[in-house]
PDB file of N, CA and C in Angstrom:
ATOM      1  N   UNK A   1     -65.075  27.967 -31.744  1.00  0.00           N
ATOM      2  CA  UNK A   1     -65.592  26.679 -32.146  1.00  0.00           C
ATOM      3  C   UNK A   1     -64.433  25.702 -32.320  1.00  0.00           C
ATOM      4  N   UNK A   2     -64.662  24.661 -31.338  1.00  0.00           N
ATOM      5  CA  UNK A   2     -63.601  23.612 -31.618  1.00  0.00           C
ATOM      6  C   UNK A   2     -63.730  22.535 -32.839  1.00  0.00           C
ATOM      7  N   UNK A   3     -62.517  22.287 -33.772  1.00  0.00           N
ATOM      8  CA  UNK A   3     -63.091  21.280 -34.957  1.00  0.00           C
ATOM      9  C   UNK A   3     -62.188  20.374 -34.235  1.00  0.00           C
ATOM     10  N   UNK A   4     -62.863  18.978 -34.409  1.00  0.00           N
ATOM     11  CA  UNK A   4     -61.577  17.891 -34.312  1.00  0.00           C
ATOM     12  C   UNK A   4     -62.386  17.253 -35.487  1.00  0.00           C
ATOM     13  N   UNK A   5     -61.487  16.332 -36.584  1.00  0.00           N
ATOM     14  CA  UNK A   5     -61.426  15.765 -36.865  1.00  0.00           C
ATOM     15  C   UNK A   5     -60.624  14.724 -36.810  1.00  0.00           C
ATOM     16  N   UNK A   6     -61.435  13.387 -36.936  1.00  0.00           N
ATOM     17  CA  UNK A   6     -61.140  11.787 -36.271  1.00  0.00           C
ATOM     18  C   UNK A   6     -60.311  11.096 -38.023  1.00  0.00           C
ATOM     19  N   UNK A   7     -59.817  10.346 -38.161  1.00  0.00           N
ATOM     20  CA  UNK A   7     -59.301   9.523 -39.287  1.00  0.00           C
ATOM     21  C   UNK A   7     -58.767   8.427 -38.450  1.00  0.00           C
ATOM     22  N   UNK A   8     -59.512   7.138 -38.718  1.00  0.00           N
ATOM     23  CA  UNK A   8     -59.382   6.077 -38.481  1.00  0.00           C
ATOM     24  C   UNK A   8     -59.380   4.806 -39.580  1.00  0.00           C
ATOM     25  N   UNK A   9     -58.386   3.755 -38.957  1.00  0.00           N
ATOM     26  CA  UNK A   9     -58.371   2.680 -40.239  1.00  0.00           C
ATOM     27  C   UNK A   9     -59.496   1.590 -39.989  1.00  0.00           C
ATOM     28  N   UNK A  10     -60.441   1.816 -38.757  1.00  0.00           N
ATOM     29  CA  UNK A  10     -61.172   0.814 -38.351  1.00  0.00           C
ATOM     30  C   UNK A  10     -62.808   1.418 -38.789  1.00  0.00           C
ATOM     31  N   UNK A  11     -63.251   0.393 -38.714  1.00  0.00           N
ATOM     32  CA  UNK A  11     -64.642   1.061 -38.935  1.00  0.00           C
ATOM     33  C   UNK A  11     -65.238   1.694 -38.104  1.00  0.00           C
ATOM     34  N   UNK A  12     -66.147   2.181 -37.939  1.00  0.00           N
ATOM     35  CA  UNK A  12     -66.796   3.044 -37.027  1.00  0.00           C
ATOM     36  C   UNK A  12     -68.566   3.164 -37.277  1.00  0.00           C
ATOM     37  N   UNK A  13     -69.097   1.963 -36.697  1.00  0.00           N
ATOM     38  CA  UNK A  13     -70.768   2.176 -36.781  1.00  0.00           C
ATOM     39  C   UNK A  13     -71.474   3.469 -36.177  1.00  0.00           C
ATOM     40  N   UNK A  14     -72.756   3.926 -37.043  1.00  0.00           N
ATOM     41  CA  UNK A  14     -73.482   5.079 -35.543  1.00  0.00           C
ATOM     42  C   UNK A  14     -73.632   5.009 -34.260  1.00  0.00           C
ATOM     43  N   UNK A  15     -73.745   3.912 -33.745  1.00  0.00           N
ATOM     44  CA  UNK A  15     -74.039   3.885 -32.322  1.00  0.00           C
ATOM     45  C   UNK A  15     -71.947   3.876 -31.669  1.00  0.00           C
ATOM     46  N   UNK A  16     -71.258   3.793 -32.122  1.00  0.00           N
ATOM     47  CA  UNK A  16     -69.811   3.825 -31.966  1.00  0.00           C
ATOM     48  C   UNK A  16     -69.766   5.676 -32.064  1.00  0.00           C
ATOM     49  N   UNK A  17     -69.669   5.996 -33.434  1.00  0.00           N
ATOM     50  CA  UNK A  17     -69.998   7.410 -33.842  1.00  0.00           C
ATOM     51  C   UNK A  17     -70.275   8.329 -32.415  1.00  0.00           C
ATOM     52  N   UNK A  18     -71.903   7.831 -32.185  1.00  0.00           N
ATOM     53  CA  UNK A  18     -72.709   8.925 -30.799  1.00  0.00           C
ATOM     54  C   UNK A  18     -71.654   8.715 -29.876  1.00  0.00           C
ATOM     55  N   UNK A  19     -71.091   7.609 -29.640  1.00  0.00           N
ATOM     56  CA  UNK A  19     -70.330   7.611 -27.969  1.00  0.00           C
ATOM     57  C   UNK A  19     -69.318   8.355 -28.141  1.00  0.00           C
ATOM     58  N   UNK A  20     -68.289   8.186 -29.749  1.00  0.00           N
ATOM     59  CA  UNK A  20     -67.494   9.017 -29.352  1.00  0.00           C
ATOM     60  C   UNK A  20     -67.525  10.670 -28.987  1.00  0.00           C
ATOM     61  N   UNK A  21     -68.881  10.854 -29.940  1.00  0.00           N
ATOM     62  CA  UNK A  21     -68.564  12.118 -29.819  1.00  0.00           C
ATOM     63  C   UNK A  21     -69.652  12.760 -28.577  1.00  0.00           C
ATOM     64  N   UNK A  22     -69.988  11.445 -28.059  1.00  0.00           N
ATOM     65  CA  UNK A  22     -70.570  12.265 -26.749  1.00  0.00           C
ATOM     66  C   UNK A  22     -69.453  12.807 -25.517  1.00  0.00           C
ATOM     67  N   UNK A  23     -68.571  11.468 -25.487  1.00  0.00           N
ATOM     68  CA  UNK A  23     -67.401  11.369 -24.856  1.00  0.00           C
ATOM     69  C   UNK A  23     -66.631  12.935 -25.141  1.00  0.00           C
ATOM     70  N   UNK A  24     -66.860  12.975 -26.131  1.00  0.00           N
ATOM     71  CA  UNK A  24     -65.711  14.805 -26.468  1.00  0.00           C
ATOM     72  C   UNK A  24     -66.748  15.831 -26.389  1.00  0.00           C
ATOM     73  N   UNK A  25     -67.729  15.713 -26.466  1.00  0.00           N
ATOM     74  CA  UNK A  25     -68.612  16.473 -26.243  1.00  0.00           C
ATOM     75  C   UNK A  25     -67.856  16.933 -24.681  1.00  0.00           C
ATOM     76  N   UNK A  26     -68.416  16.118 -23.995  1.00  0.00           N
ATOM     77  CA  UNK A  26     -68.369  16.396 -22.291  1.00  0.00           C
ATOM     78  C   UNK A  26     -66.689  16.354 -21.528  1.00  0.00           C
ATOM     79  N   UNK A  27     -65.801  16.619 -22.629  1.00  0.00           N
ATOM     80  CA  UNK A  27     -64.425  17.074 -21.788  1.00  0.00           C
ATOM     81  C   UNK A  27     -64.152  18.205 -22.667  1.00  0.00           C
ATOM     82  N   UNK A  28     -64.649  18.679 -23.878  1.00  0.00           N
ATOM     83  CA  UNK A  28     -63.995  19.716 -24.625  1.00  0.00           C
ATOM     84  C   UNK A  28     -64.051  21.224 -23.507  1.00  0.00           C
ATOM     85  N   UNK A  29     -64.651  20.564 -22.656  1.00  0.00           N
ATOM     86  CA  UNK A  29     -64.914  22.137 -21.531  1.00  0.00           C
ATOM     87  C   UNK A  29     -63.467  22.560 -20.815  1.00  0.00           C
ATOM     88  N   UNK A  30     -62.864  21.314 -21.300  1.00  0.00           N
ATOM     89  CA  UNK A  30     -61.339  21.193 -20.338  1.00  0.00           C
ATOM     90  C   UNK A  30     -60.754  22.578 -20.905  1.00  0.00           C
ATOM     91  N   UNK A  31     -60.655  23.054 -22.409  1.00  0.00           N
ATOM     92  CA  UNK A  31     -60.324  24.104 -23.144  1.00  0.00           C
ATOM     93  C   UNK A  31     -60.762  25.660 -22.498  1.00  0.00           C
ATOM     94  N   UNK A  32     -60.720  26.351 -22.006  1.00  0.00           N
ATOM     95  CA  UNK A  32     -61.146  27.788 -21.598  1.00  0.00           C
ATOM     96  C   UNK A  32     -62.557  27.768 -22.877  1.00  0.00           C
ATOM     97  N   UNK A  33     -63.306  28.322 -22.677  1.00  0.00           N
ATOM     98  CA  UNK A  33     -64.669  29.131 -23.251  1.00  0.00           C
ATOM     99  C   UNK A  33     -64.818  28.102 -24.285  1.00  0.00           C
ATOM    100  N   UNK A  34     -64.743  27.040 -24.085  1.00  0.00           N
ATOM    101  CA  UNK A  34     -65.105  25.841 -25.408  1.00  0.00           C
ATOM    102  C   UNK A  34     -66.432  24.716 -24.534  1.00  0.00           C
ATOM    103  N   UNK A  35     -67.534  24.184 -26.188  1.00  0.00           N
ATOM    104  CA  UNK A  35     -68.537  23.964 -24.850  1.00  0.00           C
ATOM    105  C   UNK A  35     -68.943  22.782 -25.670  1.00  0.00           C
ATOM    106  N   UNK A  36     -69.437  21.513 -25.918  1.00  0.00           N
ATOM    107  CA  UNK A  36     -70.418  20.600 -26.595  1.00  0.00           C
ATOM    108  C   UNK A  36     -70.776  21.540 -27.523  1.00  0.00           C
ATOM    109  N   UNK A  37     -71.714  22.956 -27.045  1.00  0.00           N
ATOM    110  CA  UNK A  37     -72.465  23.264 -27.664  1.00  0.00           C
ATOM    111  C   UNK A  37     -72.116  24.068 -29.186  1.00  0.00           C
ATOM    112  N   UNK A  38     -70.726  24.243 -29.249  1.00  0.00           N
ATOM    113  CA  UNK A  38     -69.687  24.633 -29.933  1.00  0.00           C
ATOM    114  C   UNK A  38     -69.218  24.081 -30.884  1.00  0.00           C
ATOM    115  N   UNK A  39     -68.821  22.601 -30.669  1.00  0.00           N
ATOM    116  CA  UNK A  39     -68.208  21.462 -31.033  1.00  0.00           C
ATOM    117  C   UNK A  39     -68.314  21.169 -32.450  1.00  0.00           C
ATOM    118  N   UNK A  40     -67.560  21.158 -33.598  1.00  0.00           N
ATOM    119  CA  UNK A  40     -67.775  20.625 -34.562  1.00  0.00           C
ATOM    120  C   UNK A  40     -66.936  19.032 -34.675  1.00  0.00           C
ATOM    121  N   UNK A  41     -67.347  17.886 -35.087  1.00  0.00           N
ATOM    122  CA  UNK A  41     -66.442  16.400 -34.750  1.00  0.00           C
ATOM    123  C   UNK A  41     -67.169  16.011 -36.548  1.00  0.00           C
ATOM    124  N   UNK A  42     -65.726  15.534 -36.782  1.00  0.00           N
ATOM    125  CA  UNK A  42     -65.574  14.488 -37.879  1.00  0.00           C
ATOM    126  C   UNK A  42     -65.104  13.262 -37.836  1.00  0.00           C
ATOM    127  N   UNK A  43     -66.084  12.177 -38.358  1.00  0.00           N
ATOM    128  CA  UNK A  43     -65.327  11.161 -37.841  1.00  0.00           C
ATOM    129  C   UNK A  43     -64.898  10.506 -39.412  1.00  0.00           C
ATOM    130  N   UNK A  44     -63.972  10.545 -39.637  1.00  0.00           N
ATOM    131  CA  UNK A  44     -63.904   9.597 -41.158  1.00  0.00           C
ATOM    132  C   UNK A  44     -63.560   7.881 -40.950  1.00  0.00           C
ATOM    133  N   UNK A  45     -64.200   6.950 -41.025  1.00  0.00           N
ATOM    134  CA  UNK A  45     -63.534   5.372 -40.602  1.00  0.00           C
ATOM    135  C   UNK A  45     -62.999   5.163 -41.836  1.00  0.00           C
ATOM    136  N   UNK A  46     -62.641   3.691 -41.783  1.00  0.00           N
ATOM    137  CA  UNK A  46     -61.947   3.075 -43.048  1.00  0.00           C
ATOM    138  C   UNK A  46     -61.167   3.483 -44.366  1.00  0.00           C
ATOM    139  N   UNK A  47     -59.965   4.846 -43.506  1.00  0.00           N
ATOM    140  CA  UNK A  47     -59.142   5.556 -43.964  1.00  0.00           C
ATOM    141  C   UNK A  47     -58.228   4.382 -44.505  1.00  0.00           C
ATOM    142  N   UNK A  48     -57.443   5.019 -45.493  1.00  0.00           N
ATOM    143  CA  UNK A  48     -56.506   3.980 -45.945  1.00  0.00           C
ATOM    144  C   UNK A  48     -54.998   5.101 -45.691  1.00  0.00           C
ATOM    145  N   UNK A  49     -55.238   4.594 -44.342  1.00  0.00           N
ATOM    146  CA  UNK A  49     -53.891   5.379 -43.366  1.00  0.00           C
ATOM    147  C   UNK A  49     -52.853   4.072 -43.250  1.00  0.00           C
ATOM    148  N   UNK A  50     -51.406   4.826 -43.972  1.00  0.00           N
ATOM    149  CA  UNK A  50     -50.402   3.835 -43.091  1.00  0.00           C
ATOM    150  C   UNK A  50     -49.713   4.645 -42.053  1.00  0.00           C
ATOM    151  N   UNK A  51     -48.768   3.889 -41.800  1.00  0.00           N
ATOM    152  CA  UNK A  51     -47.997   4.100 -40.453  1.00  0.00           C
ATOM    153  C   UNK A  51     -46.822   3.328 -40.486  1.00  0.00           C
ATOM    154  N   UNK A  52     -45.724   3.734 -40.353  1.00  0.00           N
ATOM    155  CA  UNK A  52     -44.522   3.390 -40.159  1.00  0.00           C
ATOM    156  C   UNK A  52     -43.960   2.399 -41.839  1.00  0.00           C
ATOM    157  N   UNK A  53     -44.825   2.805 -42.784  1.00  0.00           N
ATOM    158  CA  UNK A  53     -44.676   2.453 -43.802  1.00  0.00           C
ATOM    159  C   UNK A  53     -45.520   1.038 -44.477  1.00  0.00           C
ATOM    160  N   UNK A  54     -46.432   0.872 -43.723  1.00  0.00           N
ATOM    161  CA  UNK A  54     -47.368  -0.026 -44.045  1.00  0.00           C
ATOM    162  C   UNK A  54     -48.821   0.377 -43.296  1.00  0.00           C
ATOM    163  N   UNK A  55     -49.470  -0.436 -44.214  1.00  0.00           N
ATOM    164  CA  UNK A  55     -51.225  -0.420 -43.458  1.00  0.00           C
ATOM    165  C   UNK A  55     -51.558  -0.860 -42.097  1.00  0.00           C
ATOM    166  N   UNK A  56     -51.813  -0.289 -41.005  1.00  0.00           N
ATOM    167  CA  UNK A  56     -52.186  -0.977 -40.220  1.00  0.00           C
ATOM    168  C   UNK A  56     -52.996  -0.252 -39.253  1.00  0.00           C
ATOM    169  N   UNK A  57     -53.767  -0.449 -38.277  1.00  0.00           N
ATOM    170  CA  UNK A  57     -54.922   0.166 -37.432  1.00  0.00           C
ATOM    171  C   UNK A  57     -54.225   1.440 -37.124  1.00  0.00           C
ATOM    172  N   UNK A  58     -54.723   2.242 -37.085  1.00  0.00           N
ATOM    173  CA  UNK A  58     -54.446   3.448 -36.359  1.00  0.00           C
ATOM    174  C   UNK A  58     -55.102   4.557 -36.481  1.00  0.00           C
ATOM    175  N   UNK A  59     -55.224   5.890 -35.848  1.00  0.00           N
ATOM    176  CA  UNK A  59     -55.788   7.030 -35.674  1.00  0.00           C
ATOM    177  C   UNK A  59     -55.046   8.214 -35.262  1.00  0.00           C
ATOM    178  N   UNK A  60     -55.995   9.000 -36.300  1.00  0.00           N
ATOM    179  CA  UNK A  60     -55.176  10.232 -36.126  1.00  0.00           C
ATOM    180  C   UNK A  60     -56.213  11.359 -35.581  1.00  0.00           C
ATOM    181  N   UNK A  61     -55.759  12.087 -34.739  1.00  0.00           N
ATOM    182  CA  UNK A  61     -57.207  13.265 -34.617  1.00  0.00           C
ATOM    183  C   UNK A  61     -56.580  15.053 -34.739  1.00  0.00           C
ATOM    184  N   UNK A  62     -57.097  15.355 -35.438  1.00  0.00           N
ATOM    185  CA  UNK A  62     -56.830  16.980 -35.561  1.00  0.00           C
ATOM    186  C   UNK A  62     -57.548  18.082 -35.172  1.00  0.00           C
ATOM    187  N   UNK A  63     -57.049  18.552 -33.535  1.00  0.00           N
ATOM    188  CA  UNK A  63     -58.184  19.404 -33.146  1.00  0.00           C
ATOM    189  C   UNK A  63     -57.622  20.616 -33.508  1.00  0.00           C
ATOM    190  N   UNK A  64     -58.698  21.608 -33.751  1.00  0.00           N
ATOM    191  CA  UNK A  64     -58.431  22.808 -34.131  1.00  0.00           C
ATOM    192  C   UNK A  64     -59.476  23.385 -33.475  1.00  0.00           C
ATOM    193  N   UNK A  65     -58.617  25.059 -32.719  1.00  0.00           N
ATOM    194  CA  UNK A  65     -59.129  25.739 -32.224  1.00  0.00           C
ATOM    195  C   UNK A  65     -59.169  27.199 -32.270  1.00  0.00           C
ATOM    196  N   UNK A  66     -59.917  27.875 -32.510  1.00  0.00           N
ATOM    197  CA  UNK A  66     -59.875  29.719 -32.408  1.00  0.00           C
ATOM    198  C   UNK A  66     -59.246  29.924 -31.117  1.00  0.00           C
ATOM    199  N   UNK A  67     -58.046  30.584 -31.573  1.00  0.00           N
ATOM    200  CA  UNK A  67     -57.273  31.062 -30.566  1.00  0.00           C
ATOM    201  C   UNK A  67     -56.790  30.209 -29.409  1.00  0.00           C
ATOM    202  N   UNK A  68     -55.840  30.951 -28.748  1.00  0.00           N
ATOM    203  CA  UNK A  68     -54.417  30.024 -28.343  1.00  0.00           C
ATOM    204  C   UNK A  68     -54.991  29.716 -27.010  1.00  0.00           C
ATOM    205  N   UNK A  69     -54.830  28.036 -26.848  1.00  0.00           N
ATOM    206  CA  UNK A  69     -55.426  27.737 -25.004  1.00  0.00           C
ATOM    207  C   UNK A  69     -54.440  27.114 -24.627  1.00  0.00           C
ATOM    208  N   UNK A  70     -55.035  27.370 -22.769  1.00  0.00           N
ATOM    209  CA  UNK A  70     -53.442  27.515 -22.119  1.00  0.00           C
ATOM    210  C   UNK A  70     -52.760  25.851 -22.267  1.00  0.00           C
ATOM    211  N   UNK A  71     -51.371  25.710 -22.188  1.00  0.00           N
ATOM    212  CA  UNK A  71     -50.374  24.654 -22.680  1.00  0.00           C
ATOM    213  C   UNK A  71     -51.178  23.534 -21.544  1.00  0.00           C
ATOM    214  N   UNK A  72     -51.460  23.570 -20.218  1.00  0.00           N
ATOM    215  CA  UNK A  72     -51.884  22.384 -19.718  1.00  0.00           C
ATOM    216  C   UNK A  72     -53.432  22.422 -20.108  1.00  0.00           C
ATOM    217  N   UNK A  73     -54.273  22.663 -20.385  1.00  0.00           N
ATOM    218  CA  UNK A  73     -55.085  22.378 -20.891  1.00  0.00           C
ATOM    219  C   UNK A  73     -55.234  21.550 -22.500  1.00  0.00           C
ATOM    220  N   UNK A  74     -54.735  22.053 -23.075  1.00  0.00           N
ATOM    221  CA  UNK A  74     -53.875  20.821 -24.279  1.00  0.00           C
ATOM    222  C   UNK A  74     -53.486  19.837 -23.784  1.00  0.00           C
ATOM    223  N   UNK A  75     -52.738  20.061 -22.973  1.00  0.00           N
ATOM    224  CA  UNK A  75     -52.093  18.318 -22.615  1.00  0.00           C
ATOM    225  C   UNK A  75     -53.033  17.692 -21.851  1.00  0.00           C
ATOM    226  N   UNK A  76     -54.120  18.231 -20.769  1.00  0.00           N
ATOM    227  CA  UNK A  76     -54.990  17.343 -20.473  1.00  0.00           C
ATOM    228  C   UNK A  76     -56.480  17.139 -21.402  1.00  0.00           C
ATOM    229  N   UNK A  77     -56.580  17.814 -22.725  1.00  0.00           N
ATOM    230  CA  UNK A  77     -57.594  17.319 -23.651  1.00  0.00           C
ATOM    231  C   UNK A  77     -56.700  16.269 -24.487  1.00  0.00           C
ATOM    232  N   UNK A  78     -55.451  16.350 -24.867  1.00  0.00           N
ATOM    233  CA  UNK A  78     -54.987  15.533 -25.391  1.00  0.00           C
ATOM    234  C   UNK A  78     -55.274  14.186 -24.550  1.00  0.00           C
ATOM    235  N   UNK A  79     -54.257  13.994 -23.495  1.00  0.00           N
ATOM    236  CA  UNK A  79     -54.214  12.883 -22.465  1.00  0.00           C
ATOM    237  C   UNK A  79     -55.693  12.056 -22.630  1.00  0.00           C
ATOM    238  N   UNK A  80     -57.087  13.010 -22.109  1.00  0.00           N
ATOM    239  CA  UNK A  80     -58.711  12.581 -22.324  1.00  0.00           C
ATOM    240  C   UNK A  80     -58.765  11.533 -23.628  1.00  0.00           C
ATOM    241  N   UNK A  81     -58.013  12.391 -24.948  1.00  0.00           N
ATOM    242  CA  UNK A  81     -58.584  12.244 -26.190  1.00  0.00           C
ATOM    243  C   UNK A  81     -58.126  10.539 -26.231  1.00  0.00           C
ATOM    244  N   UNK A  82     -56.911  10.760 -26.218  1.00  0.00           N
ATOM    245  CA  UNK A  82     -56.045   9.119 -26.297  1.00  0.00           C
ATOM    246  C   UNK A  82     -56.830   7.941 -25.331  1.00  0.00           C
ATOM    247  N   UNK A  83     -57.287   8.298 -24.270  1.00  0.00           N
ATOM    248  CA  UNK A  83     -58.100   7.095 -23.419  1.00  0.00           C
ATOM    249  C   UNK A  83     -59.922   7.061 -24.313  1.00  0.00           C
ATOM    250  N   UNK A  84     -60.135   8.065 -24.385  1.00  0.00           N
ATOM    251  CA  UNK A  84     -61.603   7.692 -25.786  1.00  0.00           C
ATOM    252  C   UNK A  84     -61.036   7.282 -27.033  1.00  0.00           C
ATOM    253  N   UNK A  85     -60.130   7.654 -27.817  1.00  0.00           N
ATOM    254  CA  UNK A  85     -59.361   6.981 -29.269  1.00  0.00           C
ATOM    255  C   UNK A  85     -59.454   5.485 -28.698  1.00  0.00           C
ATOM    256  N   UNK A  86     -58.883   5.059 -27.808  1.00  0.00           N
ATOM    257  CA  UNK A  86     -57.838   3.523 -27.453  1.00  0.00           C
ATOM    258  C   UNK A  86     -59.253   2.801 -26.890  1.00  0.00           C
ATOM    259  N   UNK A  87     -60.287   3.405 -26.129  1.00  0.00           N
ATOM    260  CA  UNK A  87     -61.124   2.399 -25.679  1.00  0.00           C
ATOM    261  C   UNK A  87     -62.204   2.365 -26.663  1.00  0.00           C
ATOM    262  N   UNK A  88     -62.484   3.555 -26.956  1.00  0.00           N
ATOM    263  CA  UNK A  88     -63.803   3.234 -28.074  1.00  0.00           C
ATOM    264  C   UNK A  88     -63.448   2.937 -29.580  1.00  0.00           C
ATOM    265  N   UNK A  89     -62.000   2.839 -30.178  1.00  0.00           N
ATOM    266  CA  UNK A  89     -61.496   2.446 -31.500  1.00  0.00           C
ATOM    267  C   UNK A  89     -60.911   0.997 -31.439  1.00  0.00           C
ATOM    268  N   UNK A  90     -60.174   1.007 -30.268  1.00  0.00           N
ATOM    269  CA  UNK A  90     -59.562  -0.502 -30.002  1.00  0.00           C
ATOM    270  C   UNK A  90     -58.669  -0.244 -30.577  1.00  0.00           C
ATOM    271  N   UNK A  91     -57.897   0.946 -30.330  1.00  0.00           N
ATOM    272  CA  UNK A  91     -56.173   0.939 -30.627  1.00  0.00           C
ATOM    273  C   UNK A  91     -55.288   1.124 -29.948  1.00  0.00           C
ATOM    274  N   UNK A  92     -54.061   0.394 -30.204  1.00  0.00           N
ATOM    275  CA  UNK A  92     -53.419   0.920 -29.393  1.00  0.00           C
ATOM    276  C   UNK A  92     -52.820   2.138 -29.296  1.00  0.00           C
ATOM    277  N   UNK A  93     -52.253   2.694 -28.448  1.00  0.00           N
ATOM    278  CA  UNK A  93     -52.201   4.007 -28.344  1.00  0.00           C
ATOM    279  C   UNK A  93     -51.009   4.231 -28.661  1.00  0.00           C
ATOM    280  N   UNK A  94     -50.035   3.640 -28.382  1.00  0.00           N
ATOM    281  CA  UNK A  94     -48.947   4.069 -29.954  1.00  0.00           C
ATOM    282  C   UNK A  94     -49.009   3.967 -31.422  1.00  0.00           C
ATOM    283  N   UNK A  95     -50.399   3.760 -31.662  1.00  0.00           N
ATOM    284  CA  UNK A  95     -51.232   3.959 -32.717  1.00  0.00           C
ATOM    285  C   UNK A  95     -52.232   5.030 -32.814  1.00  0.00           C
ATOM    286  N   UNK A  96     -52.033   6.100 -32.510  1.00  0.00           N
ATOM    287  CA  UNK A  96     -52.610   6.769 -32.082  1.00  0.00           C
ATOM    288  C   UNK A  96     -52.275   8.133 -31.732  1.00  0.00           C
ATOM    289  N   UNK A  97     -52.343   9.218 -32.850  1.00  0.00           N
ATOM    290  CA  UNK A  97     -51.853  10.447 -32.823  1.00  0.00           C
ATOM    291  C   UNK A  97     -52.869  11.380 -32.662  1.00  0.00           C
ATOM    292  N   UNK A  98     -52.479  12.423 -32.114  1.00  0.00           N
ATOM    293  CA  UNK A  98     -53.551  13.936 -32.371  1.00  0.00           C
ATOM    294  C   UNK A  98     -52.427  15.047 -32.372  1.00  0.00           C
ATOM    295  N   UNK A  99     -53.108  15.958 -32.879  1.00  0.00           N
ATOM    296  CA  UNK A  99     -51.950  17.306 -33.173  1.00  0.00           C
ATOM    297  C   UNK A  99     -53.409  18.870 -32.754  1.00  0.00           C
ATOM    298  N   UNK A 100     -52.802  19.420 -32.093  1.00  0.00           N
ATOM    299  CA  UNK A 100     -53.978  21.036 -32.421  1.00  0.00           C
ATOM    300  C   UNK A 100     -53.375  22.131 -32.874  1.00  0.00           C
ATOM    301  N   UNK A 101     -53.585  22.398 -33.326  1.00  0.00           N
ATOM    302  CA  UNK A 101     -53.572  23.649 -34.592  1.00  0.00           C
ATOM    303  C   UNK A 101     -54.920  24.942 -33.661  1.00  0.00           C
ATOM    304  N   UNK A 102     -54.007  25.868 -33.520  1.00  0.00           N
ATOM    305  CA  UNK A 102     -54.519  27.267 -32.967  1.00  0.00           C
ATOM    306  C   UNK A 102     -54.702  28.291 -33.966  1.00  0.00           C
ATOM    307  N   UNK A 103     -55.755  28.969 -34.243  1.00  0.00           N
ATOM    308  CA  UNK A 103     -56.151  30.295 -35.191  1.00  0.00           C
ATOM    309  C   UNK A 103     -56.556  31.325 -34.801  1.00  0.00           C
ATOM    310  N   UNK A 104     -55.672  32.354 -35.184  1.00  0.00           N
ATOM    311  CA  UNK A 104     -56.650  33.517 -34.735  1.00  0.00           C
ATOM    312  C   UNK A 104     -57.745  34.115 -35.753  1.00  0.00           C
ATOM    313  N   UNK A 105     -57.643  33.161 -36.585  1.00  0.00           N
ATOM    314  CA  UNK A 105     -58.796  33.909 -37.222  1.00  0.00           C
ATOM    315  C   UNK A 105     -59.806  32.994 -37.687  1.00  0.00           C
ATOM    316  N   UNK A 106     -61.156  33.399 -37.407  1.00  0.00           N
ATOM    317  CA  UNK A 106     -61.886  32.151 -37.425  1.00  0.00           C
ATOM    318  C   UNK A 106     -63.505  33.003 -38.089  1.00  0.00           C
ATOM    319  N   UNK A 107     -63.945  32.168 -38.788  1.00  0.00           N
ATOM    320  CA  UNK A 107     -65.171  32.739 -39.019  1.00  0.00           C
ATOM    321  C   UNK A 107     -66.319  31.950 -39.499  1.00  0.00           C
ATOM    322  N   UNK A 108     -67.711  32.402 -38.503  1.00  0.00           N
ATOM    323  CA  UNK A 108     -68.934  31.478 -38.540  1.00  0.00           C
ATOM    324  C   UNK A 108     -70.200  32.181 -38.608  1.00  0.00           C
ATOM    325  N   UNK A 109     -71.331  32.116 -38.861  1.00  0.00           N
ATOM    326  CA  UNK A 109     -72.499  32.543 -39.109  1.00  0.00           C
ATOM    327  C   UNK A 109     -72.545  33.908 -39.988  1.00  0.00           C
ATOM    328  N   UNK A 110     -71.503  33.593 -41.078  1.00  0.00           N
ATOM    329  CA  UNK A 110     -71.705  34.382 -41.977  1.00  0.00           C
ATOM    330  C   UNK A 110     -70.433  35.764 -41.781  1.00  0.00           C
ATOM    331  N   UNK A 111     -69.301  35.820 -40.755  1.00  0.00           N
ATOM    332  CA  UNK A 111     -69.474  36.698 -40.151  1.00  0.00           C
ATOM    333  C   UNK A 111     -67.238  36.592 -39.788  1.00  0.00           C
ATOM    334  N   UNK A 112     -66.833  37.480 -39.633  1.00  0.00           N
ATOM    335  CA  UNK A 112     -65.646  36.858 -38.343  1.00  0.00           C
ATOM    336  C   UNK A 112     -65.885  37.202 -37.542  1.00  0.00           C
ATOM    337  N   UNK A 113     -65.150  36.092 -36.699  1.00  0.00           N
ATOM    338  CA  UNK A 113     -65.237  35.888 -35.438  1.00  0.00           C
ATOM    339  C   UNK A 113     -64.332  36.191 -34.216  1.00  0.00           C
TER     340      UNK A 113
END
């Protein structure tokens, strides 16, 4: 199960919300055995995030995944992530971080996984 969580300084309405996470919905497949149907997405808006030592627009996203996927596949969910952050947040993209964090140990429906 993939988590990303979103932290943004901009707002973020529901109908903003659905696109983004339809948008990650339909590339998280880029990952080996990762599916929409999998997907956990957080979106938090109107973070009181600075950056470079003051307040100003930006986003951060933290995907996390069960177990280790291969290095170009990261870099092309990353690459995806930054063109949905920058067009559907309106940031710029040196405003604009993500980091993934790999686990091997993961556990869901009561259960490990």
């Amino acid at each position: 199960m993939p988590f990303i969580d979103i932290r943004t300084t901009k707002p973020v309405p529901a109908k903003k919300s659905e696109a983004i996470k339809s948008r990650i919905g339909r590339i998280i497949d880029i990952i080996p055995e990762k599916s929409e149907a999998v997907l956990m997405i957080d979106i938090n808006d109107r973070c009181n995030l600075f950056f470079g030592g003051k307040k100003q627009e930006c986003c951060y996203m933290a995907v996390n995944l069960h177990h280790e996927a291969p290095m170009k596949n990261k870099k092309e969910l990353i690459e995806k992530l930054f063109v949905i952050a920058a067009s559907e947040l309106e940031i710029e993209r040196q405003n604009i971080f993500i980091t993934i964090s790999e686990f091997p140990y993961w556990g869901a429906n009561g259960q490990y996984i």
